[in-house]
Protein backbone atom coordinates (compact mmCIF):
# COMPACT_ATOMS: atom_id res chain seq x y z
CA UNK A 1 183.51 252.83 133.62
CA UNK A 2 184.08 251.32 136.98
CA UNK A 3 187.52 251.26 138.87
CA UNK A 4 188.28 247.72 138.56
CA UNK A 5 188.05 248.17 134.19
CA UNK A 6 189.99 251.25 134.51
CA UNK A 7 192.79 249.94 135.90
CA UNK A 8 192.39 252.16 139.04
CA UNK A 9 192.37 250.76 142.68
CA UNK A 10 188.94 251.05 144.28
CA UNK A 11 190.72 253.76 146.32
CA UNK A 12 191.75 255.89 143.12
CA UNK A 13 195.41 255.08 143.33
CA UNK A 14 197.26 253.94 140.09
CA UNK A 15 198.27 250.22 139.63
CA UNK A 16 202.38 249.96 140.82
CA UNK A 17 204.59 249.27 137.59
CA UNK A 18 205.51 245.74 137.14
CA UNK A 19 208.73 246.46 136.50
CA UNK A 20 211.94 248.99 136.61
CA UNK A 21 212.12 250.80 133.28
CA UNK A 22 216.07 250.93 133.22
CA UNK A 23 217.36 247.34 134.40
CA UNK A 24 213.78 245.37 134.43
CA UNK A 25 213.77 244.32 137.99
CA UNK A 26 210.52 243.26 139.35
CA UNK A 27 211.24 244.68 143.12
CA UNK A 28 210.32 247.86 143.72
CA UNK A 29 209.39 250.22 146.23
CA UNK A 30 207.42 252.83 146.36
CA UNK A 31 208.77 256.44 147.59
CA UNK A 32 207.19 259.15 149.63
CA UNK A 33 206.36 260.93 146.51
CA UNK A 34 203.22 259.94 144.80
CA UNK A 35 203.91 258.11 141.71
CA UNK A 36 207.73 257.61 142.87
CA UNK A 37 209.51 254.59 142.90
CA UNK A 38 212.60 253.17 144.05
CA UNK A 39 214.65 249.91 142.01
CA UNK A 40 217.73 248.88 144.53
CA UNK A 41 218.61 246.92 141.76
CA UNK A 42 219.90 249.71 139.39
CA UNK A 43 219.73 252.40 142.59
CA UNK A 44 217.34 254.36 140.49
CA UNK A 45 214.25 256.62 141.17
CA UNK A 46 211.63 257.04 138.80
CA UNK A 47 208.13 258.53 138.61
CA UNK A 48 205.70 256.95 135.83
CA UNK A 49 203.00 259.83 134.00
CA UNK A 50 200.28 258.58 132.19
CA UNK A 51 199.47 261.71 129.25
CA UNK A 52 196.69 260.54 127.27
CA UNK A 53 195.52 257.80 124.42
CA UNK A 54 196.03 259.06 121.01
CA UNK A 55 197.50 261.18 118.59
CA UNK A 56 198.87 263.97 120.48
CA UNK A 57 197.00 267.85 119.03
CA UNK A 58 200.45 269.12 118.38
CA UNK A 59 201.41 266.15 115.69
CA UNK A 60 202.43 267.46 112.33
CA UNK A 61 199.51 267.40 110.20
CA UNK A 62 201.53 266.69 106.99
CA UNK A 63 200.60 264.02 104.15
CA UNK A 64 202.95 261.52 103.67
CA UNK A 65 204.50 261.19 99.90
């Protein structure tokens, strides 16, 4: 799987969000921190974590009745 399909930058960074999560303004800026961002919309800071595809391995494992 090459970069480009990933979604990865050639350079291994992670593609910037497209918007805030909290207000949905599309201007944002990144912070010092790696995955940080900044909305001066809403004058919030947020970090985004990707954590897998799937069912998690802790999930119940019950049947549905």
């Amino acid at each position: 799987m090459s970069a480009a399909s990933s979604g990865a930058s050639p350079r291994g960074e992670r593609m910037a969000p497209f918007y805030c999560p909290y207000c949905g303004e599309e201007h944002l800026e990144p912070r010092e921190e790696h995955g940080s961002w900044f909305c001066p919309d809403c004058v919030r800071s947020f970090t985004l974590k990707f954590l897998g595809v799937g069912v998690p391995g802790t999930a119940s494992k019950e049947i549905p009745r």
